[in-house]
C-alpha atoms as a PDB file:
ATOM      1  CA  UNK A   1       4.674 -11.590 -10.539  1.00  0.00           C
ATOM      2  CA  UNK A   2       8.399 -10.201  -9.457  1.00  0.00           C
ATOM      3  CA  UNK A   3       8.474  -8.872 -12.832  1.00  0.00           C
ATOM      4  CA  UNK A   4       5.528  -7.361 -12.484  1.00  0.00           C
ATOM      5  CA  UNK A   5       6.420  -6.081  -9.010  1.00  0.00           C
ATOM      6  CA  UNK A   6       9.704  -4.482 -10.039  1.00  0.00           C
ATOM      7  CA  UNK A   7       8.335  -2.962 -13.104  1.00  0.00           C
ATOM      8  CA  UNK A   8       5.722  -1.274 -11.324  1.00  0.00           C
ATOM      9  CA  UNK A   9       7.958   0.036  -8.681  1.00  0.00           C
ATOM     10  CA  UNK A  10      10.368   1.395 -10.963  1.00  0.00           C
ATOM     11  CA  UNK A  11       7.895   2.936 -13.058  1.00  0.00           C
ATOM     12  CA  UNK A  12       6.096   4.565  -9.517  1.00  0.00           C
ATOM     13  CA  UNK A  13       9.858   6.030  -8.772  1.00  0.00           C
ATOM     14  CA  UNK A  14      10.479   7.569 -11.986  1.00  0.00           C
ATOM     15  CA  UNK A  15       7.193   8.811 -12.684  1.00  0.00           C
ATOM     16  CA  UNK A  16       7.235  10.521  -9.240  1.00  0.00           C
ATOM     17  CA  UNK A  17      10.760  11.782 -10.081  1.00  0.00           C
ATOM     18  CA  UNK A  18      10.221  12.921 -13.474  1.00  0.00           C
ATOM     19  CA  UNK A  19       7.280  14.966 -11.747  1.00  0.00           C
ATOM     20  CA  UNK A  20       9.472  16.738  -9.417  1.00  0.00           C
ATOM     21  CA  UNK A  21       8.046  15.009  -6.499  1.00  0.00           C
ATOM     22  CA  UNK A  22       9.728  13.661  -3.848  1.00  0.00           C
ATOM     23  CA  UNK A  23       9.137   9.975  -2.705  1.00  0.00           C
ATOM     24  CA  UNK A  24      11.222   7.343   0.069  1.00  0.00           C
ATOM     25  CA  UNK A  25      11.086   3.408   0.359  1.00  0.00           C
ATOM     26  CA  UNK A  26      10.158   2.390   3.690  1.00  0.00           C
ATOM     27  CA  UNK A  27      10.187  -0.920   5.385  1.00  0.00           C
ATOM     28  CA  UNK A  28       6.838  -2.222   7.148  1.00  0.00           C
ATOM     29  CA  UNK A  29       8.600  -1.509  10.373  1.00  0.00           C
ATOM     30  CA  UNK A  30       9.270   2.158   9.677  1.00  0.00           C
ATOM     31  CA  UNK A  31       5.510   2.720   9.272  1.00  0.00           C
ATOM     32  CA  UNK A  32       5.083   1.002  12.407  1.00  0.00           C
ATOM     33  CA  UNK A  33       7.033   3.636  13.610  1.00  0.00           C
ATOM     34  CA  UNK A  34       4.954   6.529  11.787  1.00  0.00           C
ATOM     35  CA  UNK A  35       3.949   9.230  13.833  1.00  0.00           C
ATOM     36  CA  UNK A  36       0.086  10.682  12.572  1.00  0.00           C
ATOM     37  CA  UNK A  37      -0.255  14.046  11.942  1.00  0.00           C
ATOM     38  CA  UNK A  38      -2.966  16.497  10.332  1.00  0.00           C
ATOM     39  CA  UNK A  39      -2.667  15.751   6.600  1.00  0.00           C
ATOM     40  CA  UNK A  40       0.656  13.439   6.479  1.00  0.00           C
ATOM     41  CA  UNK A  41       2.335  10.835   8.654  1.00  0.00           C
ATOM     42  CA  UNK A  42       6.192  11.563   9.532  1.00  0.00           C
ATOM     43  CA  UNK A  43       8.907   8.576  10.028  1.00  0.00           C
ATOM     44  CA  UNK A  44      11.869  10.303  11.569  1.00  0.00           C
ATOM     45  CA  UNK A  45      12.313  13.784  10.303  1.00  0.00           C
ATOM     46  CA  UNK A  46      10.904  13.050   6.707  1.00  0.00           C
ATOM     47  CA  UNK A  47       6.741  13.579   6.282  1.00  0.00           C
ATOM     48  CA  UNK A  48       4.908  12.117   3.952  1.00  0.00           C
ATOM     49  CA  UNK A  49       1.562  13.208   2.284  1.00  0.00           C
ATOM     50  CA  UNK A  50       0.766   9.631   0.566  1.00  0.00           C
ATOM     51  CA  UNK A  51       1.680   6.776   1.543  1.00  0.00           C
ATOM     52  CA  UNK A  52       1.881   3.631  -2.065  1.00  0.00           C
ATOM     53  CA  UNK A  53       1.990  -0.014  -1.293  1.00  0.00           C
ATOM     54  CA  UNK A  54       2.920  -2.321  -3.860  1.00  0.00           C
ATOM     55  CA  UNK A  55       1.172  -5.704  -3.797  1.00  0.00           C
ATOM     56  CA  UNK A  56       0.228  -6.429  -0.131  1.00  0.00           C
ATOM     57  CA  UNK A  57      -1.033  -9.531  -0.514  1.00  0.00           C
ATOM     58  CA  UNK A  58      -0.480 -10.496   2.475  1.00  0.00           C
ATOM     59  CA  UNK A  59       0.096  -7.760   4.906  1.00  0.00           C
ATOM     60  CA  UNK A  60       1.168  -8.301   8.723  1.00  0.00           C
ATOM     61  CA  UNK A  61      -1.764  -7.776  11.219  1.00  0.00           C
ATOM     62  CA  UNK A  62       0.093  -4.595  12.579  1.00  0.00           C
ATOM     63  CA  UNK A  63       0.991  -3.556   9.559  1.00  0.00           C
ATOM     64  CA  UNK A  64      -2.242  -3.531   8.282  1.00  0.00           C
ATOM     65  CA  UNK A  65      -3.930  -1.707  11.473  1.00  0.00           C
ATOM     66  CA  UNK A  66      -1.442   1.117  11.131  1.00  0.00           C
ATOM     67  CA  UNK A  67      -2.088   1.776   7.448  1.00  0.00           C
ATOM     68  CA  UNK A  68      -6.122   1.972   8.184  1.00  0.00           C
ATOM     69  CA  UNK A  69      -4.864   4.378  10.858  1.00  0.00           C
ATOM     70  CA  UNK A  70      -3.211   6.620   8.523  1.00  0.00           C
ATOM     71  CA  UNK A  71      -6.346   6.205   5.739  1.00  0.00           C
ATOM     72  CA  UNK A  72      -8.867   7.047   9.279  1.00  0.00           C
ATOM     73  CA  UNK A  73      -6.624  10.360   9.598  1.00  0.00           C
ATOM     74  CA  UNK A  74      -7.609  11.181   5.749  1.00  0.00           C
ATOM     75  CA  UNK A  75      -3.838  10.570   4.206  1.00  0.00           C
ATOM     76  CA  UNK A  76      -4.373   8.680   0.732  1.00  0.00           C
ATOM     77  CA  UNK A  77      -3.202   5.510   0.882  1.00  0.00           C
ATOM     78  CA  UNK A  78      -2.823   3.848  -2.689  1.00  0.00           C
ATOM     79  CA  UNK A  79      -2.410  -0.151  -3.512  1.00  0.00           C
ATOM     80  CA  UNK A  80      -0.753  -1.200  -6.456  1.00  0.00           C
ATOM     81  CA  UNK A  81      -2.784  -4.579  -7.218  1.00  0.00           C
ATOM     82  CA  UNK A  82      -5.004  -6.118  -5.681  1.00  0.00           C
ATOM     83  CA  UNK A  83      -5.669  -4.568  -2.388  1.00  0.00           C
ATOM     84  CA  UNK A  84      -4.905  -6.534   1.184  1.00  0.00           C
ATOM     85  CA  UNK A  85      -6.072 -10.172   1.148  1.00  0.00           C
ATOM     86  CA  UNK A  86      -4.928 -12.149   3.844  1.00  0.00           C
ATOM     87  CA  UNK A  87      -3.314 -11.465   7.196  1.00  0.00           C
ATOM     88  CA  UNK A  88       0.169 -12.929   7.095  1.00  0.00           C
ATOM     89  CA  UNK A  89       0.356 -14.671  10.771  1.00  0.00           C
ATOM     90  CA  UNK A  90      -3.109 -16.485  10.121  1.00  0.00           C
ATOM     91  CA  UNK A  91      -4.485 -16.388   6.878  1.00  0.00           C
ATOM     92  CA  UNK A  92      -7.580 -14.436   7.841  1.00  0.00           C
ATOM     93  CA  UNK A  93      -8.933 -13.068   5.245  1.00  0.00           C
ATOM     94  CA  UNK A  94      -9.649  -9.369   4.755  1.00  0.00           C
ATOM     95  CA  UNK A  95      -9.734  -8.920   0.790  1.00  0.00           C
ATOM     96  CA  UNK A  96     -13.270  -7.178   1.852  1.00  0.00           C
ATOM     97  CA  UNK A  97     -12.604  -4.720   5.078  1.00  0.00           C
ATOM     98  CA  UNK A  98      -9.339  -4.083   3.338  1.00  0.00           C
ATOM     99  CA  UNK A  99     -11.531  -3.071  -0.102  1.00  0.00           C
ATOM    100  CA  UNK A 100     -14.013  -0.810   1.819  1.00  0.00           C
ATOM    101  CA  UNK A 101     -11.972   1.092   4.096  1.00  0.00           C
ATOM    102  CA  UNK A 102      -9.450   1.960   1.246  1.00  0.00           C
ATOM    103  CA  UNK A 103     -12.796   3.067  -0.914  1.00  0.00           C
ATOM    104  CA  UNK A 104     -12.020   0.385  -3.755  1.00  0.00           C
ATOM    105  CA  UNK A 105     -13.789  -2.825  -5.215  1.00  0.00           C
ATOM    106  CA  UNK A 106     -12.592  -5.948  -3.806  1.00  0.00           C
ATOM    107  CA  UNK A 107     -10.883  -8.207  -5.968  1.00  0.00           C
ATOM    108  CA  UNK A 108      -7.735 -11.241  -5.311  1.00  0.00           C
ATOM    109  CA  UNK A 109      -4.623 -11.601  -6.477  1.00  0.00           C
ATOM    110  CA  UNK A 110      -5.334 -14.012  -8.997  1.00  0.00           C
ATOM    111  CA  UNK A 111      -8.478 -12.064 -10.456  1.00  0.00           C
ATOM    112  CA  UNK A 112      -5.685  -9.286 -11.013  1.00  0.00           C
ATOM    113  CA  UNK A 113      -3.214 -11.752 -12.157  1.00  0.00           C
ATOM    114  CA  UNK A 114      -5.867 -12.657 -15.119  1.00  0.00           C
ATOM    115  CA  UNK A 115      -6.782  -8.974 -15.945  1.00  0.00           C
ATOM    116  CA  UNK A 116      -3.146  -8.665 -16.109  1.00  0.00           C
ATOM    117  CA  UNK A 117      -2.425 -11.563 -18.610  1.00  0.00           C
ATOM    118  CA  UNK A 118      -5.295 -10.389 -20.512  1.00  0.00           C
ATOM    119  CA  UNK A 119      -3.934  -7.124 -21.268  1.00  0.00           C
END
């Protein structure tokens, strides 16, 4: 799976680079910090139109409630894998709310795991 993760965000980066468009890494706590606004969310002076998260798996409970803020306010948000399955301070898990509010299928880590070895 880190393989997997790196590869993936190294291919997002370039892709996104090699497209002319312009893309940050943020921490969990600077989107937290993100500031809503019509069409994009803003983290100190930068704004952002789209906000990619690589394999949230587990996702912190405030974490997760400000990224269904920013998909409420109409700004794509795009998972890479499976899409949030478990709140990381409890275990609770969301694999379904997560899968509806982000307008994709619910599925688990593992049932992407075995699509992935199959390929």
């Amino acid at each position: 799976m880190a393989r997997l993760f790196y590869t993936a965000l190294a291919n997002t980066s370039l892709h996104l680079v090699d497209s002319g468009l312009f893309a940050g890494m943020m921490s969990g706590v600077s989107i937290l910090k993100a500031k809503i606004g019509k069409g994009y969310f803003s983290v100190g002076s930068s704004r952002y139109k789209v906000l990619v998260i690589p394999f949230a798996n587990a996702i912190l409970g405030s974490i997760y409630k400000k990224v269904m803020q920013i998909t409420e306010a109409n700004i794509p948000v795009i998972f890479f894998g499976s899409p949030p399955e478990f709140i990381a301070e409890n275990g609770r898990n969301i694999t379904v709310d997560s899968a509806q509010r982000i307008g994709m299928r619910p599925f688990t880590l593992q049932e992407y795991a075995n699509a992935y070895a199959e390929l």
